[in-house]
PDB file of N, CA and C in Angstrom:
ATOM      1  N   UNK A   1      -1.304  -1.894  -1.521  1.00  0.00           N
ATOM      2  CA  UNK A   1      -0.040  -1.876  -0.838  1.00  0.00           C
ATOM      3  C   UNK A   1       1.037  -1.545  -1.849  1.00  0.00           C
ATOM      4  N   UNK A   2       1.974  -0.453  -1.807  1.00  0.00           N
ATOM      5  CA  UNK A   2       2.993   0.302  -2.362  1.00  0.00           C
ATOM      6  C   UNK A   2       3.906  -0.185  -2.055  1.00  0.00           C
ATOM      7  N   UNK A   3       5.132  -0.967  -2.175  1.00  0.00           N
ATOM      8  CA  UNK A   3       6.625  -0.841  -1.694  1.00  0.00           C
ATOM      9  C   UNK A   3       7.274  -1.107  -3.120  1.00  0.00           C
ATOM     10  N   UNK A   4       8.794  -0.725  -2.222  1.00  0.00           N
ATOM     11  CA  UNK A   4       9.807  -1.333  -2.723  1.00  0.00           C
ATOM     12  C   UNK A   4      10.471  -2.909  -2.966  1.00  0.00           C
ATOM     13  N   UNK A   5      10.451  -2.710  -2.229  1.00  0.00           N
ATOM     14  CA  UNK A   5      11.435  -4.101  -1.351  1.00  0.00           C
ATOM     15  C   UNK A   5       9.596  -5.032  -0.395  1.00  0.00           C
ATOM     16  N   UNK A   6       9.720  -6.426  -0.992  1.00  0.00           N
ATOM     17  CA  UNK A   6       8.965  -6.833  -0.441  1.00  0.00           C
ATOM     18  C   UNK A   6       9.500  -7.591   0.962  1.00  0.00           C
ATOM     19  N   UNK A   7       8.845  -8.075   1.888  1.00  0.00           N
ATOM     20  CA  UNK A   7       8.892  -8.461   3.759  1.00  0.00           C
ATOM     21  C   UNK A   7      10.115  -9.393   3.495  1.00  0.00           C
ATOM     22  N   UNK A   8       9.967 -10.637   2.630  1.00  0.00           N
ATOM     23  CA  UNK A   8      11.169 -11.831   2.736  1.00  0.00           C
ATOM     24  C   UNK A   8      11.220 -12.075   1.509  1.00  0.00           C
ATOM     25  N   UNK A   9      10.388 -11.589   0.563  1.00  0.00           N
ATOM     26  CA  UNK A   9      10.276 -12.325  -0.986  1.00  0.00           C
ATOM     27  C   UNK A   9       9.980 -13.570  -1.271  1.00  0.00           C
ATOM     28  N   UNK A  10       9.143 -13.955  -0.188  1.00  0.00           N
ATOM     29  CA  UNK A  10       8.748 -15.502  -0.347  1.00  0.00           C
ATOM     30  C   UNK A  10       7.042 -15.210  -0.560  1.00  0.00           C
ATOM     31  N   UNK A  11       5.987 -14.304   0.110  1.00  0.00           N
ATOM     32  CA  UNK A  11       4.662 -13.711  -0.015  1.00  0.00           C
ATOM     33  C   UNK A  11       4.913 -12.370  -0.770  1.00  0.00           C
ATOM     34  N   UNK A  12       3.681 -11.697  -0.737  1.00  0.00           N
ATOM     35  CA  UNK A  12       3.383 -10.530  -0.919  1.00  0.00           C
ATOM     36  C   UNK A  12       3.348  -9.788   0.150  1.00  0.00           C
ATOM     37  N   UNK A  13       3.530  -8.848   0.400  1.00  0.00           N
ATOM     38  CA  UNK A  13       3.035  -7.466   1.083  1.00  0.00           C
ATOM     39  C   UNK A  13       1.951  -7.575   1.596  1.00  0.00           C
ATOM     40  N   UNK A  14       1.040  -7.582   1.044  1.00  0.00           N
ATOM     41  CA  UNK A  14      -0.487  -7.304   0.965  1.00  0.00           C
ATOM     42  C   UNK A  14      -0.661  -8.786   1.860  1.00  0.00           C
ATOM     43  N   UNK A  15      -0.260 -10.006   1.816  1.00  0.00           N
ATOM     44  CA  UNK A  15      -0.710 -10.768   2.391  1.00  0.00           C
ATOM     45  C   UNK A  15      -0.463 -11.009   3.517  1.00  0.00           C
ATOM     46  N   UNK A  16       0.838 -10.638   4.304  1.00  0.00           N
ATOM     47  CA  UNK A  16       1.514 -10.490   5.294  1.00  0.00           C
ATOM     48  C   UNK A  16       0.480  -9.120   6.348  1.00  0.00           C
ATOM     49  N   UNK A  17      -0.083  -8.834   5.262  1.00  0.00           N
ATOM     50  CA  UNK A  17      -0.985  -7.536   6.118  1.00  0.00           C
ATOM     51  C   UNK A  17      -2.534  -7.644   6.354  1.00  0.00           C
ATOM     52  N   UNK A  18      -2.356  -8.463   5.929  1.00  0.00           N
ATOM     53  CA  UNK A  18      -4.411  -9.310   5.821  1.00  0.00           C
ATOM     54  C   UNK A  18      -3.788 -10.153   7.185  1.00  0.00           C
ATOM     55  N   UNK A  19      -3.444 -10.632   7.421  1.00  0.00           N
ATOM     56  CA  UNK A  19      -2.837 -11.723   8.735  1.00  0.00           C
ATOM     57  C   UNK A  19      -3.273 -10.362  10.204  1.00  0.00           C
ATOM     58  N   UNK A  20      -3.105  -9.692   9.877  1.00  0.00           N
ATOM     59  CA  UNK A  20      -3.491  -8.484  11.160  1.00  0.00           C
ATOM     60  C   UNK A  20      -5.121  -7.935  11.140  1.00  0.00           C
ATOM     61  N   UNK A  21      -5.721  -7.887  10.239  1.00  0.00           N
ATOM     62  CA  UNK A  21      -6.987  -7.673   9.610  1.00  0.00           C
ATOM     63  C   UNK A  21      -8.119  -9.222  10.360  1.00  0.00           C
ATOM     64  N   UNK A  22      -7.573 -10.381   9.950  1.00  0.00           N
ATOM     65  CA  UNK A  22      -8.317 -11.271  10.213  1.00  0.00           C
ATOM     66  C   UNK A  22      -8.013 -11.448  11.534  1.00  0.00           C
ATOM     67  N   UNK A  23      -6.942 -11.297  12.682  1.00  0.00           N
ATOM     68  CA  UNK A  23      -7.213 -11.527  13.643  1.00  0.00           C
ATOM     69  C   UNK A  23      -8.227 -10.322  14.476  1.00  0.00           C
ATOM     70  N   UNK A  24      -8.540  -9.691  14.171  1.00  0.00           N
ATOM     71  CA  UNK A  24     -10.010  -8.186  14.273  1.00  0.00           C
ATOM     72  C   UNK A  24     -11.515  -9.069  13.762  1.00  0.00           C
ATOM     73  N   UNK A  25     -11.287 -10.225  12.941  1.00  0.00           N
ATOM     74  CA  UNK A  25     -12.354 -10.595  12.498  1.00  0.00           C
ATOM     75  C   UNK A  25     -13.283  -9.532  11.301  1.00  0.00           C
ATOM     76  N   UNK A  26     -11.679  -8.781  10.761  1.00  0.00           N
ATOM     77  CA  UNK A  26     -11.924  -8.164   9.103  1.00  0.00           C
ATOM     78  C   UNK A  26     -11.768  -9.023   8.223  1.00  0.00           C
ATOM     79  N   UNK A  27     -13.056  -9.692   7.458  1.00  0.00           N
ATOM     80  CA  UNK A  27     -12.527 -10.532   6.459  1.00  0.00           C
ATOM     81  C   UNK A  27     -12.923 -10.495   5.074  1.00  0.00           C
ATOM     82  N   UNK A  28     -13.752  -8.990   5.056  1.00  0.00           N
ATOM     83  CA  UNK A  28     -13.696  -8.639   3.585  1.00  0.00           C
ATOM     84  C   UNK A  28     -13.294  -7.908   3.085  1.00  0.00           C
ATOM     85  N   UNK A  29     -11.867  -8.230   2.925  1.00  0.00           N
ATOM     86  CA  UNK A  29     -11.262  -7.199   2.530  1.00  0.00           C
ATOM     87  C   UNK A  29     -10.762  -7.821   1.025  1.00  0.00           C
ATOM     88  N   UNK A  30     -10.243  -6.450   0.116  1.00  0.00           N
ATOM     89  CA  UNK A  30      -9.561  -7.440  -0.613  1.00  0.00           C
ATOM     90  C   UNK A  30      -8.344  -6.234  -0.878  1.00  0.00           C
ATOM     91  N   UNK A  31      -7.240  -6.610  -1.801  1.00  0.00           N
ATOM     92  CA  UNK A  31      -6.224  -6.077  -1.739  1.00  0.00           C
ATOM     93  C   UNK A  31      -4.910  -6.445  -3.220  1.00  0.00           C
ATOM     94  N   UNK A  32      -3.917  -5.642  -3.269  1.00  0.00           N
ATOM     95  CA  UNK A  32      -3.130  -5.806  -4.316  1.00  0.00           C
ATOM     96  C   UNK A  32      -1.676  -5.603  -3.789  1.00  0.00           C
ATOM     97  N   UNK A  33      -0.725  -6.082  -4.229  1.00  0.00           N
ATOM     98  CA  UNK A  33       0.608  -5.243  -4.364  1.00  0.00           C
ATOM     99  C   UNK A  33       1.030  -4.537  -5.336  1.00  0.00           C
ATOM    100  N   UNK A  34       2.030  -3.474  -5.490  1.00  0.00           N
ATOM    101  CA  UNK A  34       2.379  -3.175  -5.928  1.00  0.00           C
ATOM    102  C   UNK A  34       3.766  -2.664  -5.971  1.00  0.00           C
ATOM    103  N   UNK A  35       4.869  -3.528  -6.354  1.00  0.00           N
ATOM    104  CA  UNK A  35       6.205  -3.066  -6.219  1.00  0.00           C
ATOM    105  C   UNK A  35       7.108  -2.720  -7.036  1.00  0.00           C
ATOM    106  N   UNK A  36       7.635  -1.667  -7.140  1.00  0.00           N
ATOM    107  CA  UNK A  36       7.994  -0.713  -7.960  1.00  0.00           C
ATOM    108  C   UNK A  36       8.895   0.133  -7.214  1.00  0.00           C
ATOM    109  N   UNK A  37      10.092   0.174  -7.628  1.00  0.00           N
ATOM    110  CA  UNK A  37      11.011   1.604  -7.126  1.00  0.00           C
ATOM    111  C   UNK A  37      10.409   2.813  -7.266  1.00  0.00           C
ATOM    112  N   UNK A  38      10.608   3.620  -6.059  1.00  0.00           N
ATOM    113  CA  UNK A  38      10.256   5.193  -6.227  1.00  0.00           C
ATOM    114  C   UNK A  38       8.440   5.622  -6.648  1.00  0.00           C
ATOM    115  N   UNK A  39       8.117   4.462  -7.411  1.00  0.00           N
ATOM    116  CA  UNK A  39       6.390   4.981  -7.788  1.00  0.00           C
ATOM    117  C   UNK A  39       5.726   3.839  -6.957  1.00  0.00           C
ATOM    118  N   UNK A  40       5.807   3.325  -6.255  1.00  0.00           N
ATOM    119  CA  UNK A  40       4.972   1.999  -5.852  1.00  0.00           C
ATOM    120  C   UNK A  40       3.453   2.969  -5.245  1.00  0.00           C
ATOM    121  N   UNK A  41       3.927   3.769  -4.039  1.00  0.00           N
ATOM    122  CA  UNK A  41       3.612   4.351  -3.045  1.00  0.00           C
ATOM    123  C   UNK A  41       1.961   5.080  -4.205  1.00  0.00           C
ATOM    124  N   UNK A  42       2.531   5.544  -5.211  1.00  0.00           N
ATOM    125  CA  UNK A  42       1.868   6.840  -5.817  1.00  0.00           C
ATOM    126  C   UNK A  42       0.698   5.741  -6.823  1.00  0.00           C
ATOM    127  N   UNK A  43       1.389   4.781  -7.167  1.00  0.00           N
ATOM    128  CA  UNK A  43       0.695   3.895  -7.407  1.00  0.00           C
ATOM    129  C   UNK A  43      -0.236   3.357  -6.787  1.00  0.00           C
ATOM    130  N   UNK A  44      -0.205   2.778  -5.782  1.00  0.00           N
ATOM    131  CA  UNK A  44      -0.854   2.178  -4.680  1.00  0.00           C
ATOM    132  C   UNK A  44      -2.244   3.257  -4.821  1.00  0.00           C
ATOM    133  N   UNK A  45      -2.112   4.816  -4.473  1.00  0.00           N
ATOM    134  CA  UNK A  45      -2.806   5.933  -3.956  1.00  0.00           C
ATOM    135  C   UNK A  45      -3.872   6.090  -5.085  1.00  0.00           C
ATOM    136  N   UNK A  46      -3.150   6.110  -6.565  1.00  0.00           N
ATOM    137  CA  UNK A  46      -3.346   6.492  -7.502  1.00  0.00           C
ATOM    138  C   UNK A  46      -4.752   5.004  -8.423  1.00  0.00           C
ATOM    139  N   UNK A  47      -4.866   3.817  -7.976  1.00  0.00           N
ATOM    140  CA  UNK A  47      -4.917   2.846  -8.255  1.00  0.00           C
ATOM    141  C   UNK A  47      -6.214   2.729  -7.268  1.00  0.00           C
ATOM    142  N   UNK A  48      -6.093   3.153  -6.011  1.00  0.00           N
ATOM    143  CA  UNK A  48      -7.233   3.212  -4.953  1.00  0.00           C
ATOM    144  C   UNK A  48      -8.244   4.248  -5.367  1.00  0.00           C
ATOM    145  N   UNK A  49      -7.853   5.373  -6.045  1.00  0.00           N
ATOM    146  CA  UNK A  49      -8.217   6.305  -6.099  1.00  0.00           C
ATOM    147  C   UNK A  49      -9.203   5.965  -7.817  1.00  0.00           C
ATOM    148  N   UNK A  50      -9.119   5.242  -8.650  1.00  0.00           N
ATOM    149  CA  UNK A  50      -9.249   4.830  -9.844  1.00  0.00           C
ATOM    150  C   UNK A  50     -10.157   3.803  -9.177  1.00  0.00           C
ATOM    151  N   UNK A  51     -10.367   2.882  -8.421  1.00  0.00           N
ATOM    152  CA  UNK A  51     -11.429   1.722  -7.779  1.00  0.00           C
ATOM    153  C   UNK A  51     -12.273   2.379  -7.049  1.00  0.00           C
ATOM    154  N   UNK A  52     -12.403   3.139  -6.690  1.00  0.00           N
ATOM    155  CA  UNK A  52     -13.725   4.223  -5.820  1.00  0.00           C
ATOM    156  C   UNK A  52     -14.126   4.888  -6.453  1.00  0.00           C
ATOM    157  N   UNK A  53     -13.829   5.478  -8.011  1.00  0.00           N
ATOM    158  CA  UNK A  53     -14.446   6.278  -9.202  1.00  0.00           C
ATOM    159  C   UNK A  53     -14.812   5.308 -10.371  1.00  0.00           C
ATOM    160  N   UNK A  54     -14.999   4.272  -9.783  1.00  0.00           N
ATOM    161  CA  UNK A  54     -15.102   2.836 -11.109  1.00  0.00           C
ATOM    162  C   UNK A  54     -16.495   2.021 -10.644  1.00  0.00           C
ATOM    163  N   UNK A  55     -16.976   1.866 -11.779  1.00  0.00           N
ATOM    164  CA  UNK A  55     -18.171   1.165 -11.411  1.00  0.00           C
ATOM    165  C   UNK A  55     -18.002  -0.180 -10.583  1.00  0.00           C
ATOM    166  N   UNK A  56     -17.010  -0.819 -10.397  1.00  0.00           N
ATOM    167  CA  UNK A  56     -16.875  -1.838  -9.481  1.00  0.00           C
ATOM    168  C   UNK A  56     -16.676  -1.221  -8.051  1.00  0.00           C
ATOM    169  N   UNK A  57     -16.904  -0.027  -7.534  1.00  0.00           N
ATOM    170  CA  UNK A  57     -16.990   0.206  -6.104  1.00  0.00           C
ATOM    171  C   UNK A  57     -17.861   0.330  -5.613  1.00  0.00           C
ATOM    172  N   UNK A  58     -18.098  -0.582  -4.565  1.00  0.00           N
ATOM    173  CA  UNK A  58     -19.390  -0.567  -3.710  1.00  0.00           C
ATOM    174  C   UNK A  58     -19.408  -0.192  -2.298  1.00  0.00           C
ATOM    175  N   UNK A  59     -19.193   1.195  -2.321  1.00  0.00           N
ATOM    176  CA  UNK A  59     -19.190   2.068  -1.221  1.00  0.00           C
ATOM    177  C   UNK A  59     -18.339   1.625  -0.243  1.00  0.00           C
ATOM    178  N   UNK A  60     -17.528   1.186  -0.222  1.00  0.00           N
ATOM    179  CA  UNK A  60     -16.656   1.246   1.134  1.00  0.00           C
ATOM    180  C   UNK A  60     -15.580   2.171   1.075  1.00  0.00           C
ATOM    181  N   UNK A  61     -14.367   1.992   2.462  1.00  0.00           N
ATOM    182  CA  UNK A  61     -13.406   3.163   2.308  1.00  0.00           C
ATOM    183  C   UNK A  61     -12.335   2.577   1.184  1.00  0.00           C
ATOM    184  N   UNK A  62     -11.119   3.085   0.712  1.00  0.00           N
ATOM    185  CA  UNK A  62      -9.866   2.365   0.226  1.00  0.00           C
ATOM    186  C   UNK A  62      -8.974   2.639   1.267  1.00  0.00           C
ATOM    187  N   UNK A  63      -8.077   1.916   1.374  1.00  0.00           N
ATOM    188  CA  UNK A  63      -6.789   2.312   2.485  1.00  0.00           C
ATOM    189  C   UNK A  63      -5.835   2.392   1.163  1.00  0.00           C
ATOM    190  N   UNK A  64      -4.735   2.974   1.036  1.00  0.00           N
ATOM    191  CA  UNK A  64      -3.819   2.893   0.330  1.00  0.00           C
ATOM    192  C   UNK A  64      -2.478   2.796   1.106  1.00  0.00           C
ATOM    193  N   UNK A  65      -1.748   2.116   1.313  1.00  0.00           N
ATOM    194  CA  UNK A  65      -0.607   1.997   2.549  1.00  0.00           C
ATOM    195  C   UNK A  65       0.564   1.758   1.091  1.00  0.00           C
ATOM    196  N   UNK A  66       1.042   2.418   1.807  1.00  0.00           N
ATOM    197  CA  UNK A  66       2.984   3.047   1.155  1.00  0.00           C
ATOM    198  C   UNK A  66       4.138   2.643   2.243  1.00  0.00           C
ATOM    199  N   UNK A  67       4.861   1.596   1.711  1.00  0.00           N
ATOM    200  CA  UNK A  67       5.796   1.342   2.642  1.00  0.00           C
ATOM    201  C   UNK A  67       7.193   1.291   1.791  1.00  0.00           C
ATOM    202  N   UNK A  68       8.432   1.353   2.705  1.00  0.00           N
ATOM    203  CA  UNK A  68       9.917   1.408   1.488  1.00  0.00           C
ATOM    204  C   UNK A  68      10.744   0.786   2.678  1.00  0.00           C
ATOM    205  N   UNK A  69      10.986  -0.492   3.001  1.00  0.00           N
ATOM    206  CA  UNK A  69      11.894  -1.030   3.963  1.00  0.00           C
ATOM    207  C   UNK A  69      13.316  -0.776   3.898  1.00  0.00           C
ATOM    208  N   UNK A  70      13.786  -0.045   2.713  1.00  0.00           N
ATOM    209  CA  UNK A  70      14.690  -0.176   1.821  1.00  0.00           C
ATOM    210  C   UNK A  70      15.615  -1.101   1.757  1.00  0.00           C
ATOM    211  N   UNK A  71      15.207  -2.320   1.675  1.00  0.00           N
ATOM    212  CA  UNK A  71      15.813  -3.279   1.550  1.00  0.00           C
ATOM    213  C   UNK A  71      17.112  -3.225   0.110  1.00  0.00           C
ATOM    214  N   UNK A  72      18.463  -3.523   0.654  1.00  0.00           N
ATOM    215  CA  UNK A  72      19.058  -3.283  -0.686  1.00  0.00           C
ATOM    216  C   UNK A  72      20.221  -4.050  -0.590  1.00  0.00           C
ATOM    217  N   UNK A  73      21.352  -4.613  -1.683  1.00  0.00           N
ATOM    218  CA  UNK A  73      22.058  -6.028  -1.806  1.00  0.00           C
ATOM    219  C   UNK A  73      23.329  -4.913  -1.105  1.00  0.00           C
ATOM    220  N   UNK A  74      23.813  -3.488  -1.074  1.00  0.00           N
ATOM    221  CA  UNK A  74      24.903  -2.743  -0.413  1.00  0.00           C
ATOM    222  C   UNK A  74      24.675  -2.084   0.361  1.00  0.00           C
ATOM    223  N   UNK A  75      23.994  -2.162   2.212  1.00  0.00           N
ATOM    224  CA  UNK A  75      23.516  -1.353   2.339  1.00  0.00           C
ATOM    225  C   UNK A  75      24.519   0.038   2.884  1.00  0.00           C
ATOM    226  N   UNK A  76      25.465  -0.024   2.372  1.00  0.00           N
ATOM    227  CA  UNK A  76      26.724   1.069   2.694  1.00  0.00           C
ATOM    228  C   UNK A  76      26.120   1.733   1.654  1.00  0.00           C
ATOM    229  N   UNK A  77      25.853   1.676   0.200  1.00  0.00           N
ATOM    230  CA  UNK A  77      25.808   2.260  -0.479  1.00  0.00           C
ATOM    231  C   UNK A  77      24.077   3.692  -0.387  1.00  0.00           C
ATOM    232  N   UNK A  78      23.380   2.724   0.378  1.00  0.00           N
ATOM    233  CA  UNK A  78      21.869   3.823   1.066  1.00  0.00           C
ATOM    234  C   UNK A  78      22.211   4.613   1.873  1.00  0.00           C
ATOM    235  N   UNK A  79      22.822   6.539   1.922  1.00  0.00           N
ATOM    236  CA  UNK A  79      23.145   6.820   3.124  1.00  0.00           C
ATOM    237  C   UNK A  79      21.810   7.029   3.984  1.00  0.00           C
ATOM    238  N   UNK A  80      21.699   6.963   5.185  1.00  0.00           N
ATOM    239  CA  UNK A  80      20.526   7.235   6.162  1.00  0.00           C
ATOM    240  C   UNK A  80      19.068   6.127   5.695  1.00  0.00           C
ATOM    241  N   UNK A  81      19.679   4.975   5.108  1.00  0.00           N
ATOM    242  CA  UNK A  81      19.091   3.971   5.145  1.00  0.00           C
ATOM    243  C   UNK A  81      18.237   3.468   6.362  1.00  0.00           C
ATOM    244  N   UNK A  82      16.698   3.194   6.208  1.00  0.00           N
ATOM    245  CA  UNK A  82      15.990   2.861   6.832  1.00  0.00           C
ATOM    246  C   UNK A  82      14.364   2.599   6.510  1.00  0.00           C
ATOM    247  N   UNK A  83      13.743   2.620   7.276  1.00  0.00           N
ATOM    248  CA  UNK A  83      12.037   2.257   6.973  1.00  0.00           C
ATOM    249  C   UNK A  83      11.574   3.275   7.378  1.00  0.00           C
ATOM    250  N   UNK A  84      10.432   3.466   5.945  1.00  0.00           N
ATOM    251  CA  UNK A  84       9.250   4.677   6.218  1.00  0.00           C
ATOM    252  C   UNK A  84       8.064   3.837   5.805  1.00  0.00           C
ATOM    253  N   UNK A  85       6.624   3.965   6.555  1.00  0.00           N
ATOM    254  CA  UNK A  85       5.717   4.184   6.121  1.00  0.00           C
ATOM    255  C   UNK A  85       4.593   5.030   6.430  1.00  0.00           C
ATOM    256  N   UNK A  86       3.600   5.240   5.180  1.00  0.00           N
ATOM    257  CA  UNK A  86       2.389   5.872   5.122  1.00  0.00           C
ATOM    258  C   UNK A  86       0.703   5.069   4.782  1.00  0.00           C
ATOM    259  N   UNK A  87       0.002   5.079   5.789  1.00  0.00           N
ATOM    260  CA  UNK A  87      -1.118   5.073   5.286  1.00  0.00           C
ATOM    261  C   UNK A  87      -1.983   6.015   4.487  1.00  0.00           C
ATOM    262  N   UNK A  88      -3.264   5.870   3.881  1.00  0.00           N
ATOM    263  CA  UNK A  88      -4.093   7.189   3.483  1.00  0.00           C
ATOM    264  C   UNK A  88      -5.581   6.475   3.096  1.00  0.00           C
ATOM    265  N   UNK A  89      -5.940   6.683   4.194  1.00  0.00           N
ATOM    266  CA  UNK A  89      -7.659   6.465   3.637  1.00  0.00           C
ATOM    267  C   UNK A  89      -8.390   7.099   2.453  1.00  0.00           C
ATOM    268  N   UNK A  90      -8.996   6.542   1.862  1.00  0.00           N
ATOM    269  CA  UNK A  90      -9.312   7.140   0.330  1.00  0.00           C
ATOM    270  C   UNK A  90     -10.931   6.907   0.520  1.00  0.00           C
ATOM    271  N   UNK A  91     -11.577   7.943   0.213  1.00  0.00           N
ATOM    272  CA  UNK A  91     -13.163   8.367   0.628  1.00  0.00           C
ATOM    273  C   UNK A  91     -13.295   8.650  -0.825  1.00  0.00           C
ATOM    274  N   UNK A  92     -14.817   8.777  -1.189  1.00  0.00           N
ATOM    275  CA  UNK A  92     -15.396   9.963  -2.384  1.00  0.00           C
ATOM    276  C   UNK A  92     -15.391  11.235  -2.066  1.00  0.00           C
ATOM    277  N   UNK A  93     -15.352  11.291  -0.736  1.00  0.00           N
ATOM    278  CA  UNK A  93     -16.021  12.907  -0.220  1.00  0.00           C
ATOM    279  C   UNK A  93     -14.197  12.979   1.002  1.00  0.00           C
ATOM    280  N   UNK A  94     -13.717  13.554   0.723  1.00  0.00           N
ATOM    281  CA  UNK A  94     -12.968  14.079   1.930  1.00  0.00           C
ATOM    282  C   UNK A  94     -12.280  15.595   2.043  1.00  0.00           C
ATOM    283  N   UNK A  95     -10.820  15.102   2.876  1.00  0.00           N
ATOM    284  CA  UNK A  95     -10.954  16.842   3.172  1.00  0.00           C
ATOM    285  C   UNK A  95      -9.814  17.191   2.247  1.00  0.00           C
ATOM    286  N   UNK A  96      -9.080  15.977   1.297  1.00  0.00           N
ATOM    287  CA  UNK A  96      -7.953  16.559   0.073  1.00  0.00           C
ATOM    288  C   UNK A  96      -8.656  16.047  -1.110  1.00  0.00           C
ATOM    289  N   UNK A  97      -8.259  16.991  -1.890  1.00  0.00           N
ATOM    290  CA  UNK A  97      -8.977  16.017  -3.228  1.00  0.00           C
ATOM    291  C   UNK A  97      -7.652  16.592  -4.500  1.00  0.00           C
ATOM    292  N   UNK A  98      -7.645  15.259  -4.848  1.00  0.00           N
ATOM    293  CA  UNK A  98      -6.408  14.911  -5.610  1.00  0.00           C
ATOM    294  C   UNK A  98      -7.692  14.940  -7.330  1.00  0.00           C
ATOM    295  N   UNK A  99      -6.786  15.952  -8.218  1.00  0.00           N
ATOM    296  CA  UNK A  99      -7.399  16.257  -9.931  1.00  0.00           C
ATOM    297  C   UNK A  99      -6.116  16.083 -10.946  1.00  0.00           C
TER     298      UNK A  99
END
């Protein structure tokens, strides 16, 4: 999980998003944050992408999810301030391949 700005700053990201996972009765999952201005997102991708080419991966997919709430202390100062996000499933074999 990529953001900026975390949900309330009281959890993580990542944990606030396992809460949707376990009610599906997904419960092996595991997961990270990562928050960082402007690189979180590339991080997140980049980091998923480094755990599926690493001997600790044991064949499953990665999700890499990129979110930017833009949470900020002026928000006059953000013009066209608002929320984006991206998912990206991360395979060994797919149809982009990032070098």
């Amino acid at each position: 999980m990529g953001t900026e700005s975390a949900i309330d700053r009281a959890k993580s990201t990542k944990s606030f998003l396992m809460s949707f996972f376990e009610v599906d009765d997904h419960h092996s999952i595991e997961g990270l944050d990562t928050t960082n201005a402007c690189y979180s997102g590339t991080n997140a991708l980049l980091s998923t992408i480094n755990w599926i080419q690493s001997c600790g991966w044991m064949g499953t997919f990665g999700i890499a999810l990129c979110s930017d709430p833009a949470v900020h202390p002026d928000p006059a100062q953000l013009p066209g301030a608002g929320a984006s996000s991206i998912s990206i499933l991360v395979a060994p074999v797919a149809g982009l391949v990032l070098e």
